[in-house]
Each structure stands twice: as C-alpha cells, then as structure tokens.
ModelCIF file with pLDDT and N, C-alpha, C, O atoms, coordinates in Angstrom:
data_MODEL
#
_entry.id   MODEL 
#
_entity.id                         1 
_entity.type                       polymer 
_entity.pdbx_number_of_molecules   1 
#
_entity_poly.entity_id                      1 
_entity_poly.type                           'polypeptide(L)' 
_entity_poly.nstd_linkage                   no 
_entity_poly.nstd_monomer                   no 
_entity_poly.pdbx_seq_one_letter_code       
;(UNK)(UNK)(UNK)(UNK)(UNK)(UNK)(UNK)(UNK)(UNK)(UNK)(UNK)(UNK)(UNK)(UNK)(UNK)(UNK)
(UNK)(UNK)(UNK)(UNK)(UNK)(UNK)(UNK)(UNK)(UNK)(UNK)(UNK)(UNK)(UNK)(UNK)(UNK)(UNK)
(UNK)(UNK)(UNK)(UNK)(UNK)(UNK)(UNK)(UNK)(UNK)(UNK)(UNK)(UNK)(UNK)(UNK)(UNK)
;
_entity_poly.pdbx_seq_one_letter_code_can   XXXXXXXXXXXXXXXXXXXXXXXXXXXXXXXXXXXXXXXXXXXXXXX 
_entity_poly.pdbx_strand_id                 A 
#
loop_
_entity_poly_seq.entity_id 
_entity_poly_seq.num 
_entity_poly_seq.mon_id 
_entity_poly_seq.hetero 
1 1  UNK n 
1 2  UNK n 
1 3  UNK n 
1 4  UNK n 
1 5  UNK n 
1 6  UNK n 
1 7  UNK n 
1 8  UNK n 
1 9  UNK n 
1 10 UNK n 
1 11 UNK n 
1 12 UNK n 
1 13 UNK n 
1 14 UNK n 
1 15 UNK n 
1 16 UNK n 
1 17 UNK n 
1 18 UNK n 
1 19 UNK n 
1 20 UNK n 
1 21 UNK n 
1 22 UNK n 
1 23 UNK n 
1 24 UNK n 
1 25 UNK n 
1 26 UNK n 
1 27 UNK n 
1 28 UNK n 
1 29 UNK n 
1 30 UNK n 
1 31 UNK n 
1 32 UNK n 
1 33 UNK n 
1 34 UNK n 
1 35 UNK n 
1 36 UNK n 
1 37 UNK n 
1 38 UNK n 
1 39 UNK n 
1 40 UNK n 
1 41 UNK n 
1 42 UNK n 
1 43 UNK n 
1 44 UNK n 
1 45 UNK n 
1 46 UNK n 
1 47 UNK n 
#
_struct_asym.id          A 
_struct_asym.entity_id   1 
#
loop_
_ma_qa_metric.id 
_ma_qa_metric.mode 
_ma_qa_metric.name 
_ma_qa_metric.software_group_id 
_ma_qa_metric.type 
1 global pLDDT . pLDDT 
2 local  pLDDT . pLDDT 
#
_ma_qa_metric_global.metric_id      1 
_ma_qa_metric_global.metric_value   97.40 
_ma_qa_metric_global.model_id       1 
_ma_qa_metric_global.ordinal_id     1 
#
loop_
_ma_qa_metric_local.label_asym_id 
_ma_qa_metric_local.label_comp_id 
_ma_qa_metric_local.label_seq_id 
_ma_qa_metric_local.metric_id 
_ma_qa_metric_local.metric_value 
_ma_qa_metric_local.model_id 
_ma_qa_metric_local.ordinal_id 
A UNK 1  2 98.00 1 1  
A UNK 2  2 98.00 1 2  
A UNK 3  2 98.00 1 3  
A UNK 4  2 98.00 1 4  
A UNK 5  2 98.00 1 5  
A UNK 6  2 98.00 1 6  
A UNK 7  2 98.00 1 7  
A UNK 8  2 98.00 1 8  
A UNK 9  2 98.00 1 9  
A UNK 10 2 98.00 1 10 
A UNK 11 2 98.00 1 11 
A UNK 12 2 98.00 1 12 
A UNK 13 2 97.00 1 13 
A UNK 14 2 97.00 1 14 
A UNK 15 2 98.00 1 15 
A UNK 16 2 98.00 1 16 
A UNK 17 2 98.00 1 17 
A UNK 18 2 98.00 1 18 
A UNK 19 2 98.00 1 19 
A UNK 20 2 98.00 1 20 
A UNK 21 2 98.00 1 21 
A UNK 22 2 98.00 1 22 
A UNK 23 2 98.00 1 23 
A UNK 24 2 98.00 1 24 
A UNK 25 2 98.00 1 25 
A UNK 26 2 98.00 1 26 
A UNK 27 2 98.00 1 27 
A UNK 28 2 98.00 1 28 
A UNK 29 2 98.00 1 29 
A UNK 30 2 98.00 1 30 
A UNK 31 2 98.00 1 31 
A UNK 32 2 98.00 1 32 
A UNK 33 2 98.00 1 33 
A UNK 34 2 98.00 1 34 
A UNK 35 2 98.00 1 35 
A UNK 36 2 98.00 1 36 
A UNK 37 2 98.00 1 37 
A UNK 38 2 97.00 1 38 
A UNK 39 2 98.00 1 39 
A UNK 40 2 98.00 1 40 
A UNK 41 2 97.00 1 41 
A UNK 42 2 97.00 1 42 
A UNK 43 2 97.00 1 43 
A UNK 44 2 98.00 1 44 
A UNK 45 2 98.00 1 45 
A UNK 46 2 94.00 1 46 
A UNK 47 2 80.00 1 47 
#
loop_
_atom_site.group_PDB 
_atom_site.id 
_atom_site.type_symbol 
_atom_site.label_atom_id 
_atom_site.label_alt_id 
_atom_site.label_comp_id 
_atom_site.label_asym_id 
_atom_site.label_entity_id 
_atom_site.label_seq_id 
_atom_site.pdbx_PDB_ins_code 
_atom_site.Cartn_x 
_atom_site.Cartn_y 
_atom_site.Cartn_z 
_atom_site.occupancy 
_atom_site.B_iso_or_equiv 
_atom_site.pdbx_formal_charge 
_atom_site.auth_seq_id 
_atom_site.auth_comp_id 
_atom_site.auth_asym_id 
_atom_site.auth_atom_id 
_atom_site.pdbx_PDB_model_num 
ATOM 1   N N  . UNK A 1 1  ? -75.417 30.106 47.719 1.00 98.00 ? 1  UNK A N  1 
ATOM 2   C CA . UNK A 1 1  ? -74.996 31.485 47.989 1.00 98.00 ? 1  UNK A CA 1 
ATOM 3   C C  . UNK A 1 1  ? -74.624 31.668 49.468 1.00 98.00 ? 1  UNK A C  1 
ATOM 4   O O  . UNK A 1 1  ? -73.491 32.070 49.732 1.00 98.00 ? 1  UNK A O  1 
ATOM 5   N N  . UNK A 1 2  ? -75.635 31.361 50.605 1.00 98.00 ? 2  UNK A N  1 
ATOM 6   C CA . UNK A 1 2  ? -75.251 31.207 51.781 1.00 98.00 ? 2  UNK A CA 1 
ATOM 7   C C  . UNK A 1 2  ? -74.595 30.537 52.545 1.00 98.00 ? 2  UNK A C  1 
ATOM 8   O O  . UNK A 1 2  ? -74.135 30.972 53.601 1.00 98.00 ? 2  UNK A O  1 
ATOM 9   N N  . UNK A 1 3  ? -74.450 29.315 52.101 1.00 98.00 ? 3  UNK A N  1 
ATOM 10  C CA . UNK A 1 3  ? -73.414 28.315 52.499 1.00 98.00 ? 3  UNK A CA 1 
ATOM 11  C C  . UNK A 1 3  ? -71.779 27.926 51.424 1.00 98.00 ? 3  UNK A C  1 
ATOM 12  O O  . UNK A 1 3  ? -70.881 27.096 51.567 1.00 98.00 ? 3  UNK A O  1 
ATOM 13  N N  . UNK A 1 4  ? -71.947 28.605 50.771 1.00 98.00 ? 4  UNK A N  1 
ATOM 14  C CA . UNK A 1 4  ? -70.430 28.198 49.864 1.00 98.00 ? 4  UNK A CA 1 
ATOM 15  C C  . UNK A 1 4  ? -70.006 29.829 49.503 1.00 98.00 ? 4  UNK A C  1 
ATOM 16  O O  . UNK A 1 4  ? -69.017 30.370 49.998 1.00 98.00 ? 4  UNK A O  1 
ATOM 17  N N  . UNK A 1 5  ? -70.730 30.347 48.766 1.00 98.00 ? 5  UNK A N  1 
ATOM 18  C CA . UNK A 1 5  ? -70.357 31.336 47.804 1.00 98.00 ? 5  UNK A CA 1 
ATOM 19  C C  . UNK A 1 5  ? -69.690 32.713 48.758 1.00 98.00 ? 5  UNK A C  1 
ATOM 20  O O  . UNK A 1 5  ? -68.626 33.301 48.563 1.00 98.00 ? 5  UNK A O  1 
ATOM 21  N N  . UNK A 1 6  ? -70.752 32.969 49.852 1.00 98.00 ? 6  UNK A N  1 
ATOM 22  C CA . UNK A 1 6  ? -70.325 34.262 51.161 1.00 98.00 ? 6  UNK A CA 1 
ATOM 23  C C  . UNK A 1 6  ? -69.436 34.051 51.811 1.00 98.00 ? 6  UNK A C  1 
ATOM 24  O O  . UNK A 1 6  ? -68.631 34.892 52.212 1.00 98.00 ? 6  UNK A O  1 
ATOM 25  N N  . UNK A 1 7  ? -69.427 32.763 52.051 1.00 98.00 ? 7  UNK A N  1 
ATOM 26  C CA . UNK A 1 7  ? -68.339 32.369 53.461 1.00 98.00 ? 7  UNK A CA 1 
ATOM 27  C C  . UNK A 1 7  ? -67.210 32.025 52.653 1.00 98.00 ? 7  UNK A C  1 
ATOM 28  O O  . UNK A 1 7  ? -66.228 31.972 53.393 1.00 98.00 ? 7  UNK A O  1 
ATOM 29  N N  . UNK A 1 8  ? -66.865 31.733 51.301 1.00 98.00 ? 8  UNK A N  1 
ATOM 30  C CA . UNK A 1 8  ? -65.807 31.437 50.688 1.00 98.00 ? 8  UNK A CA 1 
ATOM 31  C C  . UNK A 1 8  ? -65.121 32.679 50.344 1.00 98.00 ? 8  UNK A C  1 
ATOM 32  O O  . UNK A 1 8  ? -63.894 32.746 50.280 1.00 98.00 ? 8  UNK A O  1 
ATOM 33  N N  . UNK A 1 9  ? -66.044 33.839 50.083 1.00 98.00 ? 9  UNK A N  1 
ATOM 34  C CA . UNK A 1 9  ? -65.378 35.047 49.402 1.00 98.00 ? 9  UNK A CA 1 
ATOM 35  C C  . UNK A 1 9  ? -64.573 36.104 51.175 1.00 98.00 ? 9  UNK A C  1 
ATOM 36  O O  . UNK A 1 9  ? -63.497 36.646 51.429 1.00 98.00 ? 9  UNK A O  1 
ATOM 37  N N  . UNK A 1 10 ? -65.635 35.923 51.789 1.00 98.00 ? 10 UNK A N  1 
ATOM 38  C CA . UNK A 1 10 ? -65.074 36.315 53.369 1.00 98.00 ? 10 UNK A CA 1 
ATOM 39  C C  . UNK A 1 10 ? -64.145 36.092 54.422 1.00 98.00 ? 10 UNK A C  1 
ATOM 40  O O  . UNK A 1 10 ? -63.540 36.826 55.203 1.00 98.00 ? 10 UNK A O  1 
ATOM 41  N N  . UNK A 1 11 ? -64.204 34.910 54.225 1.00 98.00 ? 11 UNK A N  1 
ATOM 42  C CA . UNK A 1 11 ? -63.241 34.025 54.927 1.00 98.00 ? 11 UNK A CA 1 
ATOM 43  C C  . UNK A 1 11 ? -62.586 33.025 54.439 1.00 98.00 ? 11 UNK A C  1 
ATOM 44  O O  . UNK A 1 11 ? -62.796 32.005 55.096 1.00 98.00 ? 11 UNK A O  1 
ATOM 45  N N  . UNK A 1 12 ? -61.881 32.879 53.569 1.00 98.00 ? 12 UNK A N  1 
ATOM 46  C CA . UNK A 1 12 ? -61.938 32.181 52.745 1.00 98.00 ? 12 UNK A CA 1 
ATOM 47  C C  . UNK A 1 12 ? -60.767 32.133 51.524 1.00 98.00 ? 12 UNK A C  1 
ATOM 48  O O  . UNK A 1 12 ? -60.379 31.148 50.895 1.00 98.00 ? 12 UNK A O  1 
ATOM 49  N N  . UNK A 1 13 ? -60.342 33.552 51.412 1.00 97.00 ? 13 UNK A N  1 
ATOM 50  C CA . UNK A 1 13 ? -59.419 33.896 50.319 1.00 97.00 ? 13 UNK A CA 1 
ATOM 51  C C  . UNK A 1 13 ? -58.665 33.283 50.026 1.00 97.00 ? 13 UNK A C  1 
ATOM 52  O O  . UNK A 1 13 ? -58.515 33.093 48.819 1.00 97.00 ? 13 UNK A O  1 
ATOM 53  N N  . UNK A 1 14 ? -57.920 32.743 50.835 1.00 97.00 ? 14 UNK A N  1 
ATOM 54  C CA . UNK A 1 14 ? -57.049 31.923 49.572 1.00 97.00 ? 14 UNK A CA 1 
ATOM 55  C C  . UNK A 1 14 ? -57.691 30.367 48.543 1.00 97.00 ? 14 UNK A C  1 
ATOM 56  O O  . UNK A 1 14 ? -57.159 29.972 47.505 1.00 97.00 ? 14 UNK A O  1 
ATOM 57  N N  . UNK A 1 15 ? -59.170 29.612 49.345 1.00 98.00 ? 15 UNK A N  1 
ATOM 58  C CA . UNK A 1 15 ? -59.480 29.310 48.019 1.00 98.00 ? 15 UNK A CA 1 
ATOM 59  C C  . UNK A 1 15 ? -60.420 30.116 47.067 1.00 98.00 ? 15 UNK A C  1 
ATOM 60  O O  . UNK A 1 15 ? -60.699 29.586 45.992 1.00 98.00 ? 15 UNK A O  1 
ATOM 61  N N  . UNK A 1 16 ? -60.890 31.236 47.331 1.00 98.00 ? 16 UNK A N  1 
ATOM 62  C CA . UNK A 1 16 ? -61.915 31.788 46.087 1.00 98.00 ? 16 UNK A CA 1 
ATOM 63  C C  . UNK A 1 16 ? -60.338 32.084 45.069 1.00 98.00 ? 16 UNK A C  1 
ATOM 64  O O  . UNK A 1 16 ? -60.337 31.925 43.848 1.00 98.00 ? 16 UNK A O  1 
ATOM 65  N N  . UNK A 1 17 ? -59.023 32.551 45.905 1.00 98.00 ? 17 UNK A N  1 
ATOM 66  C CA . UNK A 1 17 ? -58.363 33.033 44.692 1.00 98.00 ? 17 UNK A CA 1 
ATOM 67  C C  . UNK A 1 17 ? -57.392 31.500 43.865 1.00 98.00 ? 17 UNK A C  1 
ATOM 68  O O  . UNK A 1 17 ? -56.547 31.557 42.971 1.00 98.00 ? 17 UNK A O  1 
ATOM 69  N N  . UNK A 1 18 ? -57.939 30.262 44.594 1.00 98.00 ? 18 UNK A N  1 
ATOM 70  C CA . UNK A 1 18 ? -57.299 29.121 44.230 1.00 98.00 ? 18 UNK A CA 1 
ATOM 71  C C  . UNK A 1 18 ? -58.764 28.546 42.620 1.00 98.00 ? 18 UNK A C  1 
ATOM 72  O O  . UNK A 1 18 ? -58.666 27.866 41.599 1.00 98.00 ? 18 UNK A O  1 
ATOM 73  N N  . UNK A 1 19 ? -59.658 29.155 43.147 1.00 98.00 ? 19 UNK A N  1 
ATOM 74  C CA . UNK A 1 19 ? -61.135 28.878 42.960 1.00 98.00 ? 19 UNK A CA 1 
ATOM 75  C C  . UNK A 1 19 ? -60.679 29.757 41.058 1.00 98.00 ? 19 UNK A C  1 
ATOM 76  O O  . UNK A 1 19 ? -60.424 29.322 39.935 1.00 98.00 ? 19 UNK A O  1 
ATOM 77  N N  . UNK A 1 20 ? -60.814 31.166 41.728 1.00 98.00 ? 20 UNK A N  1 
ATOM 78  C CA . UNK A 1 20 ? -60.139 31.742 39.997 1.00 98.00 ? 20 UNK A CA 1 
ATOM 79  C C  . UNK A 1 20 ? -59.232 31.081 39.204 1.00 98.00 ? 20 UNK A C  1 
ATOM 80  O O  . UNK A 1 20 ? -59.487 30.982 38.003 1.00 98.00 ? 20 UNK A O  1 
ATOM 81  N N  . UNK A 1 21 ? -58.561 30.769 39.499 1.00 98.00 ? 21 UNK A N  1 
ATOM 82  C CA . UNK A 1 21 ? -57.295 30.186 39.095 1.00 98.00 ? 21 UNK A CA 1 
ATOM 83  C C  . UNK A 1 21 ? -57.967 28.939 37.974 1.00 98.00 ? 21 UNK A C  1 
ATOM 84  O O  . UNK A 1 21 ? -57.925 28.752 36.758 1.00 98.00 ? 21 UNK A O  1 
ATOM 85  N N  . UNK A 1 22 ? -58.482 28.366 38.961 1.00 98.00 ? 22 UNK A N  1 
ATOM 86  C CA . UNK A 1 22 ? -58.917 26.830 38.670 1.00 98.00 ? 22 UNK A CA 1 
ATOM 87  C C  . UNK A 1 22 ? -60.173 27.429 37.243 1.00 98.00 ? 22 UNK A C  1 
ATOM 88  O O  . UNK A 1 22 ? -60.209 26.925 36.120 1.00 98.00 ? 22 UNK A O  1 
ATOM 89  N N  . UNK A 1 23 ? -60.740 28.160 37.552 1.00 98.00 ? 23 UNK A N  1 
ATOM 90  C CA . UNK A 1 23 ? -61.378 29.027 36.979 1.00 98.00 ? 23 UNK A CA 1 
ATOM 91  C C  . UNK A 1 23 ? -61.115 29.221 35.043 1.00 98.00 ? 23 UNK A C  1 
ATOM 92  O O  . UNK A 1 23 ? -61.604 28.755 34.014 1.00 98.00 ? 23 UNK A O  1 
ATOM 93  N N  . UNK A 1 24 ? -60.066 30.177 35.430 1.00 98.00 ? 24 UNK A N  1 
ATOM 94  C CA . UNK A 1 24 ? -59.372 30.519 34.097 1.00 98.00 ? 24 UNK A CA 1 
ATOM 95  C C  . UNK A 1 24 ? -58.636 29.417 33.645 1.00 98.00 ? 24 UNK A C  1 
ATOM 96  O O  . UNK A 1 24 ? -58.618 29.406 32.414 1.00 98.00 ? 24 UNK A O  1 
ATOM 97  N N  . UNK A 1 25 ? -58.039 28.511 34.135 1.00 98.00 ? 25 UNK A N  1 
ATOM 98  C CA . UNK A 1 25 ? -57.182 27.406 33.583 1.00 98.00 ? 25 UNK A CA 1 
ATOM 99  C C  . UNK A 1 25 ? -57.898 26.193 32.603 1.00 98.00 ? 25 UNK A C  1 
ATOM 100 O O  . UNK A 1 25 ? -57.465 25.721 31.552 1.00 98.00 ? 25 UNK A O  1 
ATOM 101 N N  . UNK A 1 26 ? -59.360 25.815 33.466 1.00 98.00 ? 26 UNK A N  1 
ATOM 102 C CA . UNK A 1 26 ? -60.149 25.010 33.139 1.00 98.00 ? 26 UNK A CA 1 
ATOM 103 C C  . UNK A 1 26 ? -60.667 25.186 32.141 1.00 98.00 ? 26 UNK A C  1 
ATOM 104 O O  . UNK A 1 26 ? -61.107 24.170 31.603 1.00 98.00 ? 26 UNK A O  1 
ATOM 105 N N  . UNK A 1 27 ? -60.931 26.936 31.188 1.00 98.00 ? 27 UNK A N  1 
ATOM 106 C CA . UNK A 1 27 ? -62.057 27.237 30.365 1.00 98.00 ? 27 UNK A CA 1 
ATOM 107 C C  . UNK A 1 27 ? -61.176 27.759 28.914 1.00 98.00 ? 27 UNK A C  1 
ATOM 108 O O  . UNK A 1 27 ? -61.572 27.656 27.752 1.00 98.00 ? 27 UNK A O  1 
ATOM 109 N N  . UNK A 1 28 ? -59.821 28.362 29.419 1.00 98.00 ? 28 UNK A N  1 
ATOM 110 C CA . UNK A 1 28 ? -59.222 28.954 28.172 1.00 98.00 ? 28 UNK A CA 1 
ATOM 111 C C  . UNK A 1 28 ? -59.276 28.354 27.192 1.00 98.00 ? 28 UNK A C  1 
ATOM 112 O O  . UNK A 1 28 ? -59.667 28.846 26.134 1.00 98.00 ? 28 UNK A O  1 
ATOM 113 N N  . UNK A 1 29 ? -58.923 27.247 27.323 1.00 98.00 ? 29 UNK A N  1 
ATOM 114 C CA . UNK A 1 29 ? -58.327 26.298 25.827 1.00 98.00 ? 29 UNK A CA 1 
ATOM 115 C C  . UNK A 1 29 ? -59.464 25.765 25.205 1.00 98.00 ? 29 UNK A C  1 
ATOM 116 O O  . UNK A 1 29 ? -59.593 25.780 23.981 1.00 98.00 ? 29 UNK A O  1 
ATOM 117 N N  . UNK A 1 30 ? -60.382 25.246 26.050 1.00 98.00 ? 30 UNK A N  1 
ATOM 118 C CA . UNK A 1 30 ? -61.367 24.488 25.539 1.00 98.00 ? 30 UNK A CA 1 
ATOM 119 C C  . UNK A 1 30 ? -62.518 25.652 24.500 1.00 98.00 ? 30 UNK A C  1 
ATOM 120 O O  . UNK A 1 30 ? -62.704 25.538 23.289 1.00 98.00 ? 30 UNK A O  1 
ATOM 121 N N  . UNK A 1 31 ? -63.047 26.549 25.278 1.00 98.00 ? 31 UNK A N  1 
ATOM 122 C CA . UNK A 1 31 ? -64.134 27.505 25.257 1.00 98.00 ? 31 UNK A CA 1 
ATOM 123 C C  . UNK A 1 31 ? -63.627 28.798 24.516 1.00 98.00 ? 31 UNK A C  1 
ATOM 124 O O  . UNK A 1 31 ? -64.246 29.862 24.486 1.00 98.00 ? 31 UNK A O  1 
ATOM 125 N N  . UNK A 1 32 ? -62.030 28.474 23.737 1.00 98.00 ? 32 UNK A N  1 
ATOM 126 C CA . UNK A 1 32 ? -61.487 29.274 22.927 1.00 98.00 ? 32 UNK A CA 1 
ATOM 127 C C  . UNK A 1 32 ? -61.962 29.387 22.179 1.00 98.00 ? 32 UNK A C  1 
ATOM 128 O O  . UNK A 1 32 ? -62.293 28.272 21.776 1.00 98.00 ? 32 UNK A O  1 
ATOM 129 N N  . UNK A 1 33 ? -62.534 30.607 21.171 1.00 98.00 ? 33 UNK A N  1 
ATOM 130 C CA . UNK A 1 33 ? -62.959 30.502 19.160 1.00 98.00 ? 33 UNK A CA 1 
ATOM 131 C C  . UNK A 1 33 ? -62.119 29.387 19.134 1.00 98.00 ? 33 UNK A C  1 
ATOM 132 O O  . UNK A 1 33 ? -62.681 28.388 19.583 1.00 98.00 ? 33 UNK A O  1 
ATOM 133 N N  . UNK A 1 34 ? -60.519 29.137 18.620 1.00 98.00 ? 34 UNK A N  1 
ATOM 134 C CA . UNK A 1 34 ? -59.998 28.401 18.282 1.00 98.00 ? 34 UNK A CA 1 
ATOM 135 C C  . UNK A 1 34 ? -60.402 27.067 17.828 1.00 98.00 ? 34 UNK A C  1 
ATOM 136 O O  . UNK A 1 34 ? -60.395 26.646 16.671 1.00 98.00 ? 34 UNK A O  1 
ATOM 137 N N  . UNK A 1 35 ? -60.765 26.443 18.931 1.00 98.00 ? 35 UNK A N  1 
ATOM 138 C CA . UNK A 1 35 ? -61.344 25.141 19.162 1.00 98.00 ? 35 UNK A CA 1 
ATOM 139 C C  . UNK A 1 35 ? -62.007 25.257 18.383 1.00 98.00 ? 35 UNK A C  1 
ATOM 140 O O  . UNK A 1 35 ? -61.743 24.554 17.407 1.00 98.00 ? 35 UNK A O  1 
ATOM 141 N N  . UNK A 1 36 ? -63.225 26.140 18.266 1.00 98.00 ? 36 UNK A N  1 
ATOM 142 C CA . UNK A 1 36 ? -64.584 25.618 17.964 1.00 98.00 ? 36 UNK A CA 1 
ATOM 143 C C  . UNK A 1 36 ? -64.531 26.241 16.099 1.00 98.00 ? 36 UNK A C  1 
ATOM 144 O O  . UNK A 1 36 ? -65.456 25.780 15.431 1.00 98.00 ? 36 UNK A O  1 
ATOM 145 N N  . UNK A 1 37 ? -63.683 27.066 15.429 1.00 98.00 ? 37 UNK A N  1 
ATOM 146 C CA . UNK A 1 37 ? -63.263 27.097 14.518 1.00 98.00 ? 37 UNK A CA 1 
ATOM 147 C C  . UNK A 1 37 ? -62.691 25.638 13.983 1.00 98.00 ? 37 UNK A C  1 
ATOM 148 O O  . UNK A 1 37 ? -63.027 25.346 12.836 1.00 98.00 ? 37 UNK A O  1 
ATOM 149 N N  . UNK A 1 38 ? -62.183 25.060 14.419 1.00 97.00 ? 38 UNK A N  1 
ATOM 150 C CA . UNK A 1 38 ? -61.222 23.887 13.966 1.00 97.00 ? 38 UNK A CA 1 
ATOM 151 C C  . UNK A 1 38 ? -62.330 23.078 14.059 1.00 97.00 ? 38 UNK A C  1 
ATOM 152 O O  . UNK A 1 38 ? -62.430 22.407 13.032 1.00 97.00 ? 38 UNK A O  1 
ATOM 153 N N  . UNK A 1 39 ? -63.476 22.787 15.098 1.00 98.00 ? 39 UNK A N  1 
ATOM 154 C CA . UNK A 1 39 ? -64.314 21.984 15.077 1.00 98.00 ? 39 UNK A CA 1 
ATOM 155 C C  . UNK A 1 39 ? -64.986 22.329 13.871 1.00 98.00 ? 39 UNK A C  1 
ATOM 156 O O  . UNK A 1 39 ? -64.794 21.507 12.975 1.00 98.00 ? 39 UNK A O  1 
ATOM 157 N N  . UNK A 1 40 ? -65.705 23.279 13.577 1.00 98.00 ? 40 UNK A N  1 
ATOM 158 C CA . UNK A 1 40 ? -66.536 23.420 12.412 1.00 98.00 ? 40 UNK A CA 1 
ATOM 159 C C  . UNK A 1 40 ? -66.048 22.705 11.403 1.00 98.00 ? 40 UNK A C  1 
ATOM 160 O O  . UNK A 1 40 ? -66.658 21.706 11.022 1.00 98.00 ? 40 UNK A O  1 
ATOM 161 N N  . UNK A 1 41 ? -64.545 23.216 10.650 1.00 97.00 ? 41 UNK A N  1 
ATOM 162 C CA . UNK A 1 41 ? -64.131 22.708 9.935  1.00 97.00 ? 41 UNK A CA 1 
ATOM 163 C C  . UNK A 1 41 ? -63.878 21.111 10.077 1.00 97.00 ? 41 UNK A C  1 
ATOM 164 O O  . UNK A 1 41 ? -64.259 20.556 9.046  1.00 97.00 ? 41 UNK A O  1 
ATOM 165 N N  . UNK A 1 42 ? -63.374 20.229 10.995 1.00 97.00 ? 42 UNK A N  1 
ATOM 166 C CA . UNK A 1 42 ? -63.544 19.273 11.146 1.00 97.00 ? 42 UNK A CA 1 
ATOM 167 C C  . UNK A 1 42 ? -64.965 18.144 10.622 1.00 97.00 ? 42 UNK A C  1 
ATOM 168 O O  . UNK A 1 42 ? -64.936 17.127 9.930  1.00 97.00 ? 42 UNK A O  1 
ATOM 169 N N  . UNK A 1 43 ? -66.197 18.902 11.341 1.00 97.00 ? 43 UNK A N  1 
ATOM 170 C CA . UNK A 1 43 ? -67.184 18.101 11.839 1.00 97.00 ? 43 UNK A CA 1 
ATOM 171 C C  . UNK A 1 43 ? -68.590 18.657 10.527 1.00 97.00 ? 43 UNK A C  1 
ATOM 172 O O  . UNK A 1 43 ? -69.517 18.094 9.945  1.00 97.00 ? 43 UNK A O  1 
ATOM 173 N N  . UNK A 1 44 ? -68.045 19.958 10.573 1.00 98.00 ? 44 UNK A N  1 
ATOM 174 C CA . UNK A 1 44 ? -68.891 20.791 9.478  1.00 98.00 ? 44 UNK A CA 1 
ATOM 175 C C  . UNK A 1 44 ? -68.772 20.980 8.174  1.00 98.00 ? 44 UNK A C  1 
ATOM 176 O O  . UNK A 1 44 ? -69.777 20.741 7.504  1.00 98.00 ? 44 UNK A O  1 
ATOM 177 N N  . UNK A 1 45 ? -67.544 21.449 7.477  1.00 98.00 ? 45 UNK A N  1 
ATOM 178 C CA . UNK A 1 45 ? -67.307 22.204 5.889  1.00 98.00 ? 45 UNK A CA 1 
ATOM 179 C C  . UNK A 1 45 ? -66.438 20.728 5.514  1.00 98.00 ? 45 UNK A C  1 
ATOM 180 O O  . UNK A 1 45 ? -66.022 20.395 4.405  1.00 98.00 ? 45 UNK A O  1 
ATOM 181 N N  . UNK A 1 46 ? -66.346 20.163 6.492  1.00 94.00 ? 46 UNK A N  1 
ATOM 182 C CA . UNK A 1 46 ? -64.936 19.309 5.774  1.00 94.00 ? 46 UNK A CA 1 
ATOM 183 C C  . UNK A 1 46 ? -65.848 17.930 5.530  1.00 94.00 ? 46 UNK A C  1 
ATOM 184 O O  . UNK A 1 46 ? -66.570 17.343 6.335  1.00 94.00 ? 46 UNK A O  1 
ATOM 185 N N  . UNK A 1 47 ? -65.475 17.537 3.738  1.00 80.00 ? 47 UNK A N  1 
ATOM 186 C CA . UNK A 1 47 ? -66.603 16.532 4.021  1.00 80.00 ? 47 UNK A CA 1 
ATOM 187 C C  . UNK A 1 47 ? -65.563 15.462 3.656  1.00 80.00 ? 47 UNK A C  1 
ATOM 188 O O  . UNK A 1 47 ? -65.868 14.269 3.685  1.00 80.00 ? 47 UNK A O  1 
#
C-alpha cells in the first residue's frame, strides 16, 4: 500500500491508467460466464 499502491496512484498516472488497462484486458475473456459455461459442459454434463 505504501510503497506501490499510493505513490503509483499520485504520481504515477500514466501507469495506474496503463495498470487498468492491463487490468481489464487480462480478466475479460478468461473470468467470462462464457468460459466457464463451456467448461462445465466440456469437463462436467458432457460425458
């Protein structure tokens, strides 16, 4: 918190807003229902 998280959001802006970015890009696809619908069926109902 004191060494990354304050001084990144303060001084820092253009990576906390490189930081979001990286953020939303990294999590959409994976951590979608989607995925994890298709997994069920895959790994679960589908025998």
């Amino acid at each position: 918190l004191l060494n990354d998280v304050i001084p990144t959001y303060y001084n820092n802006k253009s990576k906390w807003i490189e930081m979001m970015k990286n953020s939303i890009l990294s999590t959409k696809d994976y951590f979608s229902m989607k995925r994890m619908i298709e997994e069920y069926y895959q790994k679960m109902y589908t025998k």
